[in-house]
C-alpha atoms as a PDB file:
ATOM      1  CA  UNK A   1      20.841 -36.232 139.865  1.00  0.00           C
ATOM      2  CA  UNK A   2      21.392 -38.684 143.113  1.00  0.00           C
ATOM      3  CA  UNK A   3      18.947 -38.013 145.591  1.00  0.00           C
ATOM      4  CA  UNK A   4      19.953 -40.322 148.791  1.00  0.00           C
ATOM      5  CA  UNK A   5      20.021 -40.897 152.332  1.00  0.00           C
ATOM      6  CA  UNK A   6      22.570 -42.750 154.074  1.00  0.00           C
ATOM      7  CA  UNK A   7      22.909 -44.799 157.871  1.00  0.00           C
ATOM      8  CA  UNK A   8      25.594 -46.317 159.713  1.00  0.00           C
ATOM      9  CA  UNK A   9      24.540 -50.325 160.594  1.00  0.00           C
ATOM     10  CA  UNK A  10      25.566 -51.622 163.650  1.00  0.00           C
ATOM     11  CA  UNK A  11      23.870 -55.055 162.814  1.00  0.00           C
ATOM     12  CA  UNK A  12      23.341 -56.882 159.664  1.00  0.00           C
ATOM     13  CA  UNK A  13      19.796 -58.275 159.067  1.00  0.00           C
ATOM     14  CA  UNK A  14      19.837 -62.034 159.879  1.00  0.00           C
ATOM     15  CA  UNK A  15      18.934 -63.344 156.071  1.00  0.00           C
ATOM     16  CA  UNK A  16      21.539 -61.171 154.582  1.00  0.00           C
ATOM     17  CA  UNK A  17      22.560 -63.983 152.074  1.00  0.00           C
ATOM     18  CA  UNK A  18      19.421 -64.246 150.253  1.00  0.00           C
ATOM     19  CA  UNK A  19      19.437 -61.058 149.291  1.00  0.00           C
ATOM     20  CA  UNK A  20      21.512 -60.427 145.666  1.00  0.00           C
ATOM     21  CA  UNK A  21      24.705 -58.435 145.936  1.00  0.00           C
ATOM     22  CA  UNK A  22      27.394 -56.859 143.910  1.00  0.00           C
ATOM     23  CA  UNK A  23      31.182 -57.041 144.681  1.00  0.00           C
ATOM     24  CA  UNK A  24      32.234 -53.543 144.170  1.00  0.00           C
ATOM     25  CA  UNK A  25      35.794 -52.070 144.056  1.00  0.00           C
ATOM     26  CA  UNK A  26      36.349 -48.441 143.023  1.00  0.00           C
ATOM     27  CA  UNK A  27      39.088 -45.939 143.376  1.00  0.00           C
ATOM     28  CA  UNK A  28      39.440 -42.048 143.190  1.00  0.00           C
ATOM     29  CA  UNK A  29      41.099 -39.627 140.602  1.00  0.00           C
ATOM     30  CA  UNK A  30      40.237 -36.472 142.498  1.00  0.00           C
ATOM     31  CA  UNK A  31      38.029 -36.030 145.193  1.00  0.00           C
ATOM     32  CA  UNK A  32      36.984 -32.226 144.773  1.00  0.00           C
ATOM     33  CA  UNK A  33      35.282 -32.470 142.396  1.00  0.00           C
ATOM     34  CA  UNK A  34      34.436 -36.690 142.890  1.00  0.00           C
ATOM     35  CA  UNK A  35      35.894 -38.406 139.663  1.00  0.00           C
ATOM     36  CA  UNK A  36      35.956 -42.476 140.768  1.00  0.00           C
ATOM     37  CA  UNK A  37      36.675 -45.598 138.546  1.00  0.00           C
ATOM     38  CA  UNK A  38      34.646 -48.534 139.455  1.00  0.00           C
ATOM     39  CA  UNK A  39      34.574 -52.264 139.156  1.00  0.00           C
ATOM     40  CA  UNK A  40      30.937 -54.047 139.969  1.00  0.00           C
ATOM     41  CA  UNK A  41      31.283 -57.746 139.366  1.00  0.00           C
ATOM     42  CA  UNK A  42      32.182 -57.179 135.310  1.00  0.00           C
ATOM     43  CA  UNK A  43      30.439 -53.969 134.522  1.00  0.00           C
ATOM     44  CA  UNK A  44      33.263 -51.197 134.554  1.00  0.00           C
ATOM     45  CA  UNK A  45      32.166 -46.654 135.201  1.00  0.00           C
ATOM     46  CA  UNK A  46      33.407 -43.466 135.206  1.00  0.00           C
ATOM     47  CA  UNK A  47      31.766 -41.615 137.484  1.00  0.00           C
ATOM     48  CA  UNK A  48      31.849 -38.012 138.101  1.00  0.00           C
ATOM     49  CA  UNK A  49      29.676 -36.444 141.083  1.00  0.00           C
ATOM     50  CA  UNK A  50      29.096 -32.960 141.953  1.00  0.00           C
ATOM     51  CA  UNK A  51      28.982 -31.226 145.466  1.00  0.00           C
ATOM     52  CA  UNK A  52      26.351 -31.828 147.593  1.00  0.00           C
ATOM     53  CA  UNK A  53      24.927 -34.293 150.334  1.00  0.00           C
ATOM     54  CA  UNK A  54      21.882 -35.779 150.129  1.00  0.00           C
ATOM     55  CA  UNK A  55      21.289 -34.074 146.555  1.00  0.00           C
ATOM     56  CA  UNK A  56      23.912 -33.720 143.883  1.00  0.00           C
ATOM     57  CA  UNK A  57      24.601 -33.955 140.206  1.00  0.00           C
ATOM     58  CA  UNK A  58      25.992 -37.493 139.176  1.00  0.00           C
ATOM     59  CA  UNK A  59      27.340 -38.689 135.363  1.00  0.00           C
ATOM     60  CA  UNK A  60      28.204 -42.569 134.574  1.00  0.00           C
ATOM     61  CA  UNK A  61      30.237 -43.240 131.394  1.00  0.00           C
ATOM     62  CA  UNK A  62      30.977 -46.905 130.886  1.00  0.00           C
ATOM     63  CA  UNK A  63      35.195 -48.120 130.178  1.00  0.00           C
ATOM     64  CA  UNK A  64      36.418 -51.167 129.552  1.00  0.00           C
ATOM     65  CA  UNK A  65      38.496 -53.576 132.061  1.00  0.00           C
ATOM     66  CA  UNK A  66      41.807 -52.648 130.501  1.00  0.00           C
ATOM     67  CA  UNK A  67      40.253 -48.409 130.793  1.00  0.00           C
ATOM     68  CA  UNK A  68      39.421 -49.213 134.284  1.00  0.00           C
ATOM     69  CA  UNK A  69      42.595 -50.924 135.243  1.00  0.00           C
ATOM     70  CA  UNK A  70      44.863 -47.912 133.779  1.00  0.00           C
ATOM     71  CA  UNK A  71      43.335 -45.437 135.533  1.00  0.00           C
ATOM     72  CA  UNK A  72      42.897 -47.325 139.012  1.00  0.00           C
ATOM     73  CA  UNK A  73      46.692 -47.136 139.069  1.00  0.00           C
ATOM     74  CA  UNK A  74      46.514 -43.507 138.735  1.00  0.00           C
ATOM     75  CA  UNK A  75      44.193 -43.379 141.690  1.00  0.00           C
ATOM     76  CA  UNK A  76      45.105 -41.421 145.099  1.00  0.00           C
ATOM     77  CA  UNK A  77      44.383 -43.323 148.261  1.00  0.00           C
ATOM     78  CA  UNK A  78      42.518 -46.093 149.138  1.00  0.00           C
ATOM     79  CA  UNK A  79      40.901 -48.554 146.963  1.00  0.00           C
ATOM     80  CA  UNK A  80      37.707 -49.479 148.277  1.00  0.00           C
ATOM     81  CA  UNK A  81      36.311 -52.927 148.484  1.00  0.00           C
ATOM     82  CA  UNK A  82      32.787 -53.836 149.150  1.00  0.00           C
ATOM     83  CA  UNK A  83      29.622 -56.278 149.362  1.00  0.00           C
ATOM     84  CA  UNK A  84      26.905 -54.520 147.949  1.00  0.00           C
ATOM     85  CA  UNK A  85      23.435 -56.046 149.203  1.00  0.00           C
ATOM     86  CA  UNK A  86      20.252 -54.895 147.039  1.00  0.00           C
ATOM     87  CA  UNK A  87      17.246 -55.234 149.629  1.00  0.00           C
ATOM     88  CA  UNK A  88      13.915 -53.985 148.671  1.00  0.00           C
ATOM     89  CA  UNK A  89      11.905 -52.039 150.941  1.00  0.00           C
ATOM     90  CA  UNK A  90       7.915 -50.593 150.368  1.00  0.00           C
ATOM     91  CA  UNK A  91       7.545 -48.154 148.002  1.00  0.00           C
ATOM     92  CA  UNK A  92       9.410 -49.342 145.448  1.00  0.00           C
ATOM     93  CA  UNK A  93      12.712 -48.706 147.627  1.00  0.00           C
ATOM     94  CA  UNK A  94      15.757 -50.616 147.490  1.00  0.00           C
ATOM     95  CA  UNK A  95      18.359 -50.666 150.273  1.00  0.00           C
ATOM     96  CA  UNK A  96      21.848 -50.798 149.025  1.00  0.00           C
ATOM     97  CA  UNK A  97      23.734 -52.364 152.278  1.00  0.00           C
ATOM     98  CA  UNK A  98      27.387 -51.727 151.833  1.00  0.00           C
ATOM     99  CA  UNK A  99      29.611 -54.090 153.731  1.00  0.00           C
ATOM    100  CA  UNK A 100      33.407 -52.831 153.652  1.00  0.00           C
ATOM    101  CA  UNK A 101      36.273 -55.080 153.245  1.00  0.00           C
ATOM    102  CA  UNK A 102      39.842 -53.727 154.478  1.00  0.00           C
ATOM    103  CA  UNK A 103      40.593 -51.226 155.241  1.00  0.00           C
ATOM    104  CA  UNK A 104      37.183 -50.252 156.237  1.00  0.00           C
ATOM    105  CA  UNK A 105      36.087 -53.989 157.653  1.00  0.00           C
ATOM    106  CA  UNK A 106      33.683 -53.529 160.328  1.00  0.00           C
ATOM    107  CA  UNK A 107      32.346 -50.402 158.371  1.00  0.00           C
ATOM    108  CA  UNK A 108      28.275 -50.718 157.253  1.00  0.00           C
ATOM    109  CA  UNK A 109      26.594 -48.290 155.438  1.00  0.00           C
ATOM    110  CA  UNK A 110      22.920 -48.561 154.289  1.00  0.00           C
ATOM    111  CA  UNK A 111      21.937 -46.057 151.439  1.00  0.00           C
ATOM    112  CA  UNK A 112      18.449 -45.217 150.311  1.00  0.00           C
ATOM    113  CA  UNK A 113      17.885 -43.637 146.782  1.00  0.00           C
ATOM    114  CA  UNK A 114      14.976 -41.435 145.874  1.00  0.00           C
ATOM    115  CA  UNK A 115      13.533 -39.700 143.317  1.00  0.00           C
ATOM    116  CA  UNK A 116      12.484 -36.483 144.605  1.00  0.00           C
ATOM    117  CA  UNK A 117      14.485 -34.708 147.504  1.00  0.00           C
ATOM    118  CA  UNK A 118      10.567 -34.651 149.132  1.00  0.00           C
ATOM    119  CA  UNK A 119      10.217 -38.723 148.713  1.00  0.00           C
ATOM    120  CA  UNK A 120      13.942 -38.351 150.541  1.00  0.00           C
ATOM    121  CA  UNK A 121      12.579 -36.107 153.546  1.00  0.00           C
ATOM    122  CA  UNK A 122       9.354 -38.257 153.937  1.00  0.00           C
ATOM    123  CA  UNK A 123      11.363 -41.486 154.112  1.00  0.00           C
ATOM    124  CA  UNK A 124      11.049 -43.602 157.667  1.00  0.00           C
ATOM    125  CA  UNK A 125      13.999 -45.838 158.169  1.00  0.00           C
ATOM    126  CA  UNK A 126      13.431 -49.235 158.872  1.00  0.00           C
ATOM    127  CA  UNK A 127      14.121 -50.204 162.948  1.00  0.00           C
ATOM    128  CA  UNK A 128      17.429 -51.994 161.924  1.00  0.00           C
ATOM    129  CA  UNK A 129      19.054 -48.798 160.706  1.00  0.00           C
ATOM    130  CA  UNK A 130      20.999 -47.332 162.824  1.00  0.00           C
ATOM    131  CA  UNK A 131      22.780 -43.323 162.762  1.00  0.00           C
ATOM    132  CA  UNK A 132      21.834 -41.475 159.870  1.00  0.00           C
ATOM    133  CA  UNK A 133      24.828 -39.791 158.267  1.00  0.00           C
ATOM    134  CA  UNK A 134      23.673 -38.257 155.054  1.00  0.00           C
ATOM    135  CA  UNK A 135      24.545 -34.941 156.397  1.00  0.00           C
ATOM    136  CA  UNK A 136      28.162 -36.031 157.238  1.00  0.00           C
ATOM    137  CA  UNK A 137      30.493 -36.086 154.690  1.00  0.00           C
ATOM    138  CA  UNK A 138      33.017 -38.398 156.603  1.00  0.00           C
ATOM    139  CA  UNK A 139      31.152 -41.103 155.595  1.00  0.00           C
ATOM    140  CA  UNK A 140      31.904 -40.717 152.069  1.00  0.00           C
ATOM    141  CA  UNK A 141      33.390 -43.386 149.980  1.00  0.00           C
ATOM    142  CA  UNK A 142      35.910 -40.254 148.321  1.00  0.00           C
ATOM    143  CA  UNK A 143      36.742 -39.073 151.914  1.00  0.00           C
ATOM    144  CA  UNK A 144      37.610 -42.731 153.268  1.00  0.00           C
ATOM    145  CA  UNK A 145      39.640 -43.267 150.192  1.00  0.00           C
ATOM    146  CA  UNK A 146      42.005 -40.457 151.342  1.00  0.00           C
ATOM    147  CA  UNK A 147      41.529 -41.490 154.988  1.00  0.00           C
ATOM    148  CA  UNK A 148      45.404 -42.592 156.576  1.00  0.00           C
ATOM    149  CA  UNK A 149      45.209 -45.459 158.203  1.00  0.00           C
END
């Protein structure tokens, strides 16, 4: 199960590079339900995710490069390419800052994974976030991949 909450960022923090990051690119099969091939740095997934917003069911199943590559050129849409910052917060928390590449430049998203869907409702956003969006589904990676540009 992914429990998360996620915020549009209108300004990066200001020590952004000292924070680790992954370079992400992933791609969609089908969008209804989510089935999406990803690439993060050399690991390669399979990932299918159910309905939902802030809550919903989500599987992983590791391929290979040559698995991932095959079905990427099956894949509908957009690829998405991204910087994937991993800040911690209290609480255990980690921020995963998504910084879009093109298409999407100019595009931030900070997403907030919890536990419990009650550790997700009692969650104060730092000052620096900006517009939460968790309840908007435009602001999902498999609805941007099948955004025309």
């Amino acid at each position: 199960m992914e429990i998360e909450r996620k915020f549009l960022i209108t300004q990066l923090p200001g020590n952004l590079e000292s924070y680790p990051f992954h370079t992400l690119e992933q791609a969609y099969l089908c969008t209804n339900p989510v089935v999406r091939v990803r690439r993060s740095d050399e690991q390669y997934i399979l990932t299918y995710k159910g309905e939902g917003m802030m809550s919903r069911e989500e599987y992983n199943l590791p391929l290979t490069a040559d698995g991932y590559e095959h079905l990427k050129a099956k894949a509908d849409g957009n690829i998405i390419r991204k910087r994937r910052y991993l800040i911690p917060l209290e609480s255990d928390l980690t921020v995963e800052l998504d910084v879009f590449e093109a298409p999407f430049q100019g595009l931030i998203l900070a997403e907030v994974e919890f536990s419990t869907e009650e550790q997700a409702r009692a969650f104060l956003p730092p000052d620096w976030f900006g517009k939460e969006v968790t309840w908007s589904a435009e602001y999902h990676n498999s609805v941007l991949s099948q955004k025309k540009l």
